[in-house]
N, C-alpha and C. Protein backbone atom coordinates (compact mmCIF):
# COMPACT_ATOMS: atom_id res chain seq x y z
N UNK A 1 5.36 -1.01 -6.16
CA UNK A 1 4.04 -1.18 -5.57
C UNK A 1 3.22 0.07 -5.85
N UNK A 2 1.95 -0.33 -6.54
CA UNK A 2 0.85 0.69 -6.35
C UNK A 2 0.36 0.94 -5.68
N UNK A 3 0.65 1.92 -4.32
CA UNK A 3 0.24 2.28 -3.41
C UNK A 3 -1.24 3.19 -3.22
N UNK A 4 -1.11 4.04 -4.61
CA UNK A 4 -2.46 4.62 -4.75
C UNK A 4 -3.62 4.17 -5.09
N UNK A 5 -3.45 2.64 -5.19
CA UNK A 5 -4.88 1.90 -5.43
C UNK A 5 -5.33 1.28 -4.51
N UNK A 6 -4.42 1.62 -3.54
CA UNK A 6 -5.11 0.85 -2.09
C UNK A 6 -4.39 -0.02 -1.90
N UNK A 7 -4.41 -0.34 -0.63
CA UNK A 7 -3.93 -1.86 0.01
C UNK A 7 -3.90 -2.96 -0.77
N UNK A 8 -5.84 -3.24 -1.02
CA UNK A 8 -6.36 -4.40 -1.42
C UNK A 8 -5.33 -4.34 -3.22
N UNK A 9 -6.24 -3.56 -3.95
CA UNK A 9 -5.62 -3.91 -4.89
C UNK A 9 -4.16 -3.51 -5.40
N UNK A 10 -3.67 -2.84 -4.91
CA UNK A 10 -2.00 -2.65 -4.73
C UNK A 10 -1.51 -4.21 -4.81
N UNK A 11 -2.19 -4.46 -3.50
CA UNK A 11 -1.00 -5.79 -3.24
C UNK A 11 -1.64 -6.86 -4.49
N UNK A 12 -2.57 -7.14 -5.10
CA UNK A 12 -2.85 -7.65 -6.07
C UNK A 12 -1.98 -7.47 -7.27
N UNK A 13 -2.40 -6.40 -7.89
CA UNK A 13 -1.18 -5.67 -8.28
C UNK A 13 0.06 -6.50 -8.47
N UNK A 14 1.11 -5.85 -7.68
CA UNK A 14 2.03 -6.10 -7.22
C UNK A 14 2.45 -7.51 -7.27
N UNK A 15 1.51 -8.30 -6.84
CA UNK A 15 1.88 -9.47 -6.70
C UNK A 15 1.38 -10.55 -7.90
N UNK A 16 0.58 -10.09 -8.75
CA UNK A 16 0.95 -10.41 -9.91
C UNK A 16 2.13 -10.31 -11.47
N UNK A 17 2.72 -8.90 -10.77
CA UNK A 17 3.55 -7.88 -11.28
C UNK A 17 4.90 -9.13 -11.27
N UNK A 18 5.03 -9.47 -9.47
CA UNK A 18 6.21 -10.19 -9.44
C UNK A 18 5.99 -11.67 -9.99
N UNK A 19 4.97 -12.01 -9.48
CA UNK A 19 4.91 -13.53 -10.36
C UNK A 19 5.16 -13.92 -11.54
N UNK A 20 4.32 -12.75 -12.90
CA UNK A 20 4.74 -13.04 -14.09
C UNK A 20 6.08 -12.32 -14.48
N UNK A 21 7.09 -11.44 -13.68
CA UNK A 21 8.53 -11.34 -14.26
C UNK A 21 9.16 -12.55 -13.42
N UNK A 22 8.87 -13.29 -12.06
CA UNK A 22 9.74 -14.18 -11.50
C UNK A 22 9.35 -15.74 -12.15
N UNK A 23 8.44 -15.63 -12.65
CA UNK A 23 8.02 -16.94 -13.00
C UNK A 23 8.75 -18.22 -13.37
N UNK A 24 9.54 -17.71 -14.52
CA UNK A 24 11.15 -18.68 -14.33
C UNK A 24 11.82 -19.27 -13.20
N UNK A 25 12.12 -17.77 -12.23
CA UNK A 25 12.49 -18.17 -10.68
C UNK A 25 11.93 -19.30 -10.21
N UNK A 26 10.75 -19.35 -10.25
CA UNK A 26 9.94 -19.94 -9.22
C UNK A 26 8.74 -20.82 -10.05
N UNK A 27 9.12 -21.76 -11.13
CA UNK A 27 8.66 -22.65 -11.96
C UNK A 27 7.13 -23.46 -11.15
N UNK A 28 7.42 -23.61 -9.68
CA UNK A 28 6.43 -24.87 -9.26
C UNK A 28 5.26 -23.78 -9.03
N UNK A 29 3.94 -24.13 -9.09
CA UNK A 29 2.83 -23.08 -9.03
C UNK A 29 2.56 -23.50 -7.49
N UNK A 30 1.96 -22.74 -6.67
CA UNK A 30 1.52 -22.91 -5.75
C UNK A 30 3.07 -21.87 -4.76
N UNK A 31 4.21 -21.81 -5.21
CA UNK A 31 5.28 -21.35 -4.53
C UNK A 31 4.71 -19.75 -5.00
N UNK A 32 6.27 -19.06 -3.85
CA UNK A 32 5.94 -17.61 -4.14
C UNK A 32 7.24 -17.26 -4.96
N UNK A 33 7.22 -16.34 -5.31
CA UNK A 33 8.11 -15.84 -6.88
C UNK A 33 9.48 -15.72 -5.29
N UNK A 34 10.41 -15.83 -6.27
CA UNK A 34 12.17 -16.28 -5.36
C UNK A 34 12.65 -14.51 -5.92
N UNK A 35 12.84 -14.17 -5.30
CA UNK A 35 13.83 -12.58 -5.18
C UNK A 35 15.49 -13.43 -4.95
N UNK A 36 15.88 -12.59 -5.67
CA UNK A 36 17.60 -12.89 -5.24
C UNK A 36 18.06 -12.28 -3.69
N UNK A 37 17.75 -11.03 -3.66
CA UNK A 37 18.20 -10.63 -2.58
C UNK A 37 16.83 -9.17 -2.01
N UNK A 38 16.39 -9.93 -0.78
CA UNK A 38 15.77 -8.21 0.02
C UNK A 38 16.29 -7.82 1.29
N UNK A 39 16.29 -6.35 1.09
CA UNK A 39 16.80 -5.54 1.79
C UNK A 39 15.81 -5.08 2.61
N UNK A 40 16.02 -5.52 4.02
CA UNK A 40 14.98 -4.72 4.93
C UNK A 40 15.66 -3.81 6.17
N UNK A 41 14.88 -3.37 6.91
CA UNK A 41 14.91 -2.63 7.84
C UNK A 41 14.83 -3.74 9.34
N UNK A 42 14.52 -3.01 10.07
CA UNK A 42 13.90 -3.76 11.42
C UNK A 42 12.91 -2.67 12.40
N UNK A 43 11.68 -2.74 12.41
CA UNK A 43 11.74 -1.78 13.46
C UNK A 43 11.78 -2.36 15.04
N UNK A 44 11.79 -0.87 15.69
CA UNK A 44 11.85 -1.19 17.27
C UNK A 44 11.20 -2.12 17.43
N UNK A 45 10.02 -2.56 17.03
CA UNK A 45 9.28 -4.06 17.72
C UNK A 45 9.42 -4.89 17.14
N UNK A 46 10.42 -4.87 16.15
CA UNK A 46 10.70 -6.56 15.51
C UNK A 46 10.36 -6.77 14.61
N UNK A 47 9.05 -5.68 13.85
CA UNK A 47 8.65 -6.02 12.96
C UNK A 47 9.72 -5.83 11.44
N UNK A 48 9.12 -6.55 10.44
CA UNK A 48 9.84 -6.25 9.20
C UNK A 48 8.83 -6.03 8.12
N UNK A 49 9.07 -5.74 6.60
CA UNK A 49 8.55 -5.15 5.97
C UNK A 49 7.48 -4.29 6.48
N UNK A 50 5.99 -4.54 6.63
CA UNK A 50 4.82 -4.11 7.34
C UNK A 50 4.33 -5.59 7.89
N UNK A 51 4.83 -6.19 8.19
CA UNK A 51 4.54 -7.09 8.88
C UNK A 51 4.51 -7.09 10.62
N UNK A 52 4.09 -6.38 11.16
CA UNK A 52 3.65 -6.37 12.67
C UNK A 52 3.89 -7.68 13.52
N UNK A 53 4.01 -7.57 14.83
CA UNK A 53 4.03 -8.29 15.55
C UNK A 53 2.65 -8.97 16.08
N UNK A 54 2.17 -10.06 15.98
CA UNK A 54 0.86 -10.73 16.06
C UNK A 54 0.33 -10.32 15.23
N UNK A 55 0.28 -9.73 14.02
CA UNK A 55 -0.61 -9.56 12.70
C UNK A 55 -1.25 -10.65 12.35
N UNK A 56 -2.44 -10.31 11.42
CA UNK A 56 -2.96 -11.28 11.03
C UNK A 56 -2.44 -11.79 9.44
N UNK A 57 -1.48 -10.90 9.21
CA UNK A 57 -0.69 -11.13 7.79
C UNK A 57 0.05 -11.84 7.74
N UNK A 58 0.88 -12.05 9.28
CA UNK A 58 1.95 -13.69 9.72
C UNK A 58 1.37 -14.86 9.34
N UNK A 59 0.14 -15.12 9.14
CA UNK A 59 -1.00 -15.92 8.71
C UNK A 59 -0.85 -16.88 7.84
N UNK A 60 -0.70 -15.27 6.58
CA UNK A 60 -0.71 -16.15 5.32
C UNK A 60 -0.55 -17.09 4.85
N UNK A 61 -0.75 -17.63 3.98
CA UNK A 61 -0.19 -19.31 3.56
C UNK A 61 0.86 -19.11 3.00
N UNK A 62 1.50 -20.19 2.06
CA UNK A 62 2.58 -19.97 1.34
C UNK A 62 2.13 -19.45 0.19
N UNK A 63 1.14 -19.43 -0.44
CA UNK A 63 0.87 -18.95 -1.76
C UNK A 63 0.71 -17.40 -1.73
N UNK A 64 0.67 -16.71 -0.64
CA UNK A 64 0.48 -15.23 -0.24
C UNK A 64 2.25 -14.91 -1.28
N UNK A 65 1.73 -14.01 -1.67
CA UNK A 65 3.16 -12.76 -2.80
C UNK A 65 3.15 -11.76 -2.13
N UNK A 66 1.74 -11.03 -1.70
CA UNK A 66 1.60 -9.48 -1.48
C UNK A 66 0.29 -9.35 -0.54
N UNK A 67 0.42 -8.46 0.42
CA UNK A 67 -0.44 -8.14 1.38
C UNK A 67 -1.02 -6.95 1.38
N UNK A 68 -2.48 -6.38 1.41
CA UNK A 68 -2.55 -5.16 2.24
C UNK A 68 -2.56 -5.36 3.79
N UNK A 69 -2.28 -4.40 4.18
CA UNK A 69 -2.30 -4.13 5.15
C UNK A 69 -2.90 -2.62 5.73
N UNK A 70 -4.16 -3.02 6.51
CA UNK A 70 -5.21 -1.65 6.69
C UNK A 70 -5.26 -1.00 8.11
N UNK A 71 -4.30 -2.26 8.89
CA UNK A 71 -4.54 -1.24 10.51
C UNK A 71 -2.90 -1.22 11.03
N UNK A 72 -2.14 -0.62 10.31
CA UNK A 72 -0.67 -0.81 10.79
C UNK A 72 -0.78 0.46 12.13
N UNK A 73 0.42 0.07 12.76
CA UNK A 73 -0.07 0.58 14.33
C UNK A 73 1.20 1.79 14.58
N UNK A 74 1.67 1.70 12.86
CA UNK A 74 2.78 3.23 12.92
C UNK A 74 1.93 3.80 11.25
N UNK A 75 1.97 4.90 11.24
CA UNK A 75 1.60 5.73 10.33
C UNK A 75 2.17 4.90 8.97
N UNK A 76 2.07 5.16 7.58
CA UNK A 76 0.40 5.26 7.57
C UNK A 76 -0.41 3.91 7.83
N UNK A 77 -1.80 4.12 8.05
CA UNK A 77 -2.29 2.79 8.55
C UNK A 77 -2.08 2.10 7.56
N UNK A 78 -2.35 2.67 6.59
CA UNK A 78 -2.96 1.19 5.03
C UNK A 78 -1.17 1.27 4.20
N UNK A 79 -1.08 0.08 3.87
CA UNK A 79 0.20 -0.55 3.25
C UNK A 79 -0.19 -1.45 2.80
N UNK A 80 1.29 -1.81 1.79
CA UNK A 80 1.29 -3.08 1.07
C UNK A 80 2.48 -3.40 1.37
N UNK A 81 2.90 -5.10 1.81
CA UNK A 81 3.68 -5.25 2.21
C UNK A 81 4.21 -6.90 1.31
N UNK A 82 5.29 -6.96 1.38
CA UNK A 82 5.57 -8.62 1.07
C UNK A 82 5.21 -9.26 1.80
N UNK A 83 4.26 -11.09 1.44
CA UNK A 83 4.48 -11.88 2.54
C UNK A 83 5.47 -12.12 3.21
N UNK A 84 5.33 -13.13 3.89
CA UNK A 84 6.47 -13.64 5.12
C UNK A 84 6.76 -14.91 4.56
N UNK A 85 5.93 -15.79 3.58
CA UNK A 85 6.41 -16.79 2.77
C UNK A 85 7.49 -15.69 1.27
N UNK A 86 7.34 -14.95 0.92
CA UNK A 86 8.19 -14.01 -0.31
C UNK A 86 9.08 -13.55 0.39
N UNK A 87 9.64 -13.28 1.52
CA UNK A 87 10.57 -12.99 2.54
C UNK A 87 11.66 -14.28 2.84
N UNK A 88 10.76 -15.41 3.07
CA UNK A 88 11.62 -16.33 3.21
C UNK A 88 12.15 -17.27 2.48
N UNK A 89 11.59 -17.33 1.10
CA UNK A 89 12.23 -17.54 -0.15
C UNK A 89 13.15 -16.72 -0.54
N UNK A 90 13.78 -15.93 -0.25
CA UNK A 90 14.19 -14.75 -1.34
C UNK A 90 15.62 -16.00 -1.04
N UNK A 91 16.75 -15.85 -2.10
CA UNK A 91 17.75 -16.63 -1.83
C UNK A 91 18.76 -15.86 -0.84
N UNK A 92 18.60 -14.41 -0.76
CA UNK A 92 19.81 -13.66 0.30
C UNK A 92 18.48 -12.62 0.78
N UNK A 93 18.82 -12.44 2.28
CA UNK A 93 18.11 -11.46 2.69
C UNK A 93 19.01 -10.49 4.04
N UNK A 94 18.69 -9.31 3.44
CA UNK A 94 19.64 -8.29 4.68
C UNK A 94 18.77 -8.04 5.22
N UNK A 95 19.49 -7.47 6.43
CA UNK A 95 18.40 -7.01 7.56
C UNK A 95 19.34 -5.95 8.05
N UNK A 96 19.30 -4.92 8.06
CA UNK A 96 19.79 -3.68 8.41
C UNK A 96 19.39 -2.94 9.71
N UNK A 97 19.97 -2.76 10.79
CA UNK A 97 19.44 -1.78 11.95
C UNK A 97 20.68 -0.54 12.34
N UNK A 98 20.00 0.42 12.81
CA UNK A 98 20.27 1.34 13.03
C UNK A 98 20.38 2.13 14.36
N UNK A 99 20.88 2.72 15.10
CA UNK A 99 20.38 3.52 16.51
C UNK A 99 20.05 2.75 17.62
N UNK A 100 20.34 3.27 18.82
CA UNK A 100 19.86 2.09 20.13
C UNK A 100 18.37 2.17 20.29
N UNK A 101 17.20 2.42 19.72
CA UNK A 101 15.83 1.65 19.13
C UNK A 101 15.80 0.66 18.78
N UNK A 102 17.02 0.20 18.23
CA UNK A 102 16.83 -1.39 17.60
C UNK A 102 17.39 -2.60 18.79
N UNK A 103 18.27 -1.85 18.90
CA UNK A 103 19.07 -3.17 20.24
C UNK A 103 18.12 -3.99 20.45
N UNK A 104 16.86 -3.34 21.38
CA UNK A 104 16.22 -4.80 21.59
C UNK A 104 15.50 -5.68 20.91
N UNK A 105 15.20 -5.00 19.79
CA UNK A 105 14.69 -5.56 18.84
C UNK A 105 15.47 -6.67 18.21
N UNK A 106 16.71 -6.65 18.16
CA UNK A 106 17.87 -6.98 17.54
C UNK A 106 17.93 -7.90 18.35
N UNK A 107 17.88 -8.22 19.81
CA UNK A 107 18.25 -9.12 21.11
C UNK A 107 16.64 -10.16 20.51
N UNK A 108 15.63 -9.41 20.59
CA UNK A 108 14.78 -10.67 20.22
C UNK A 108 14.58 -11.55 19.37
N UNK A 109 15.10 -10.46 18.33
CA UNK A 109 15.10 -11.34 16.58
C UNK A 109 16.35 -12.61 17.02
N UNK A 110 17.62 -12.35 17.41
CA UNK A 110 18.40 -13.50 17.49
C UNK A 110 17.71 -14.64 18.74
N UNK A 111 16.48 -14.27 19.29
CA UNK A 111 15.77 -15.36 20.24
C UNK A 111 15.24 -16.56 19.38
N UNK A 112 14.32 -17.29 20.07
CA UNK A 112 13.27 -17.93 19.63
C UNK A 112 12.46 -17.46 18.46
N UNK A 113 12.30 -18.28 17.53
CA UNK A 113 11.22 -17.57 16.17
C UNK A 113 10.00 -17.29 16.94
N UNK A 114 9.09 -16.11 16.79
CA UNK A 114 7.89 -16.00 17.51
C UNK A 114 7.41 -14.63 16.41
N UNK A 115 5.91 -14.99 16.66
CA UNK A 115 5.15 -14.29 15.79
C UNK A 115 5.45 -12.70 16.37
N UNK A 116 5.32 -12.24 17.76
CA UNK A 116 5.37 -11.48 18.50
C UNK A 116 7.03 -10.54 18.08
N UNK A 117 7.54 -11.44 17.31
CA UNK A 117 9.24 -10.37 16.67
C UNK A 117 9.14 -11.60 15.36
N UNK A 118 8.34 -10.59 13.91
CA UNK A 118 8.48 -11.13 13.21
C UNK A 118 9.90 -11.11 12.27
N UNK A 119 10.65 -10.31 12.40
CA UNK A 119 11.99 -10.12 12.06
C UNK A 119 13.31 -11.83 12.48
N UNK A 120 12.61 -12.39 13.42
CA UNK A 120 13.25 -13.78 14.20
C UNK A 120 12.13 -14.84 13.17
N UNK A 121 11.27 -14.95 12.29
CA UNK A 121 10.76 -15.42 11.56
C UNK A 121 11.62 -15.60 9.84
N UNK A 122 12.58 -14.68 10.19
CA UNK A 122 13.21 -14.90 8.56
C UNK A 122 14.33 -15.82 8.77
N UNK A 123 14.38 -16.61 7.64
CA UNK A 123 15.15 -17.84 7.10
C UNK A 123 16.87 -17.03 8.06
N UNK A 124 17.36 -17.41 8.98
CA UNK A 124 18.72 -17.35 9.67
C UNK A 124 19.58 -17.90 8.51
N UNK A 125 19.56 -18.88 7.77
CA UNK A 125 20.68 -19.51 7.05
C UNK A 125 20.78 -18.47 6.01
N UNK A 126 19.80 -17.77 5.69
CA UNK A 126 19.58 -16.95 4.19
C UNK A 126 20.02 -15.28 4.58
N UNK A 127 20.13 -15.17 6.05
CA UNK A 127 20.37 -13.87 6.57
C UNK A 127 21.46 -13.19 6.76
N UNK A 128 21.62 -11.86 6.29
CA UNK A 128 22.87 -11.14 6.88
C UNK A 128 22.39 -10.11 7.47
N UNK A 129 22.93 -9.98 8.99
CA UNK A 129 22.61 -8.60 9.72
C UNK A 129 23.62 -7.58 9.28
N UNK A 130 22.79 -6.70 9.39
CA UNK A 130 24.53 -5.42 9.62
C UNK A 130 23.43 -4.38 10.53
N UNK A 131 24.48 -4.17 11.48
CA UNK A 131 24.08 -3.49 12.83
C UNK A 131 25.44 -2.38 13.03
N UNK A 132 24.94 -0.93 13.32
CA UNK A 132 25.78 -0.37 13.81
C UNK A 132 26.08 -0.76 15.39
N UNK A 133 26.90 0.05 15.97
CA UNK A 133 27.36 -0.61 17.55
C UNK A 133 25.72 -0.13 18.40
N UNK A 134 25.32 0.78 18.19
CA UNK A 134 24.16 1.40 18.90
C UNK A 134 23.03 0.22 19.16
N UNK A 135 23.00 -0.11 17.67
CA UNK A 135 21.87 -1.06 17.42
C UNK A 135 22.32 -2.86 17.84
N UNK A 136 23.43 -2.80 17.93
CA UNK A 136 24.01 -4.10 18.23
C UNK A 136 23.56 -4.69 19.69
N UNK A 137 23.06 -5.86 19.54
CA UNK A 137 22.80 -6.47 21.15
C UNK A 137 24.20 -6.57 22.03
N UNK A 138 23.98 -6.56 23.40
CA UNK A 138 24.82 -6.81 24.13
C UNK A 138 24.73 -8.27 24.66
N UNK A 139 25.87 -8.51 24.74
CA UNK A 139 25.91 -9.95 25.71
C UNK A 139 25.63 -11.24 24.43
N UNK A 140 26.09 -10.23 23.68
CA UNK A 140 25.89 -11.63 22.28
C UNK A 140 26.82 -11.90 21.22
């Protein structure tokens, strides 16, 4: 990702970048390019990539590849992030947490899908957690 061209055109960028090397992947037009496998994080509020909790980037349609993102609510503001339709195509996706910051984060993502813990928005069948004990929910 070209981060130094900005949000806007970064994620343009970018998301043309992946379309014409995935294009094979992902033959039908209107879909988003298929990743084999992404590796994410989680933060404390659930969010994943730069995707925030109630964002207006949860939005997107399915044809969304790549996002800026201009008011993120942890440093730095402006990002580029994958959609949440390119997230949930990918055919394997990790989700990695760390430290007791995540626990609850970790307790919501295995809840109800809700915009409010977008991390509980990714494909469960396509998911592998790995949680140290810190970060691991209790009572689950």
């Amino acid at each position: 990702m070209l981060g130094e061209l900005g949000p806007d055109d970064g994620a343009r960028s970018y998301a043309e970048e992946l379309t014409r090397q995935l294009a094979l992947a992902a033959p039908d037009r209107g879909q988003p390019p298929v990743l084999d496998l992404i590796v994410l994080g989680i933060g404390p509020d659930g969010h994943v990539a730069s995707l925030f909790p109630g964002a207006a980037t949860l939005d997107a349609g399915p044809e969304a590849v790549c996002l800026g993102v201009h008011d993120s609510p942890k440093p730095p503001p402006e990002r580029i992030t994958l959609s949440l339709a390119v997230l949930r195509a990918a055919r394997e996706c990790m989700l990695l947490a760390t430290g007791p910051s995540k626990a609850d984060a970790m307790s919501a993502m295995l809840g109800e899908p809700t915009r409010h813990v977008p991390a509980s928005l990714l494909r469960r069948e396509r998911l592998t957690v790995i949680a140290d004990d810190a970060a691991a929910p209790t009572g689950r």
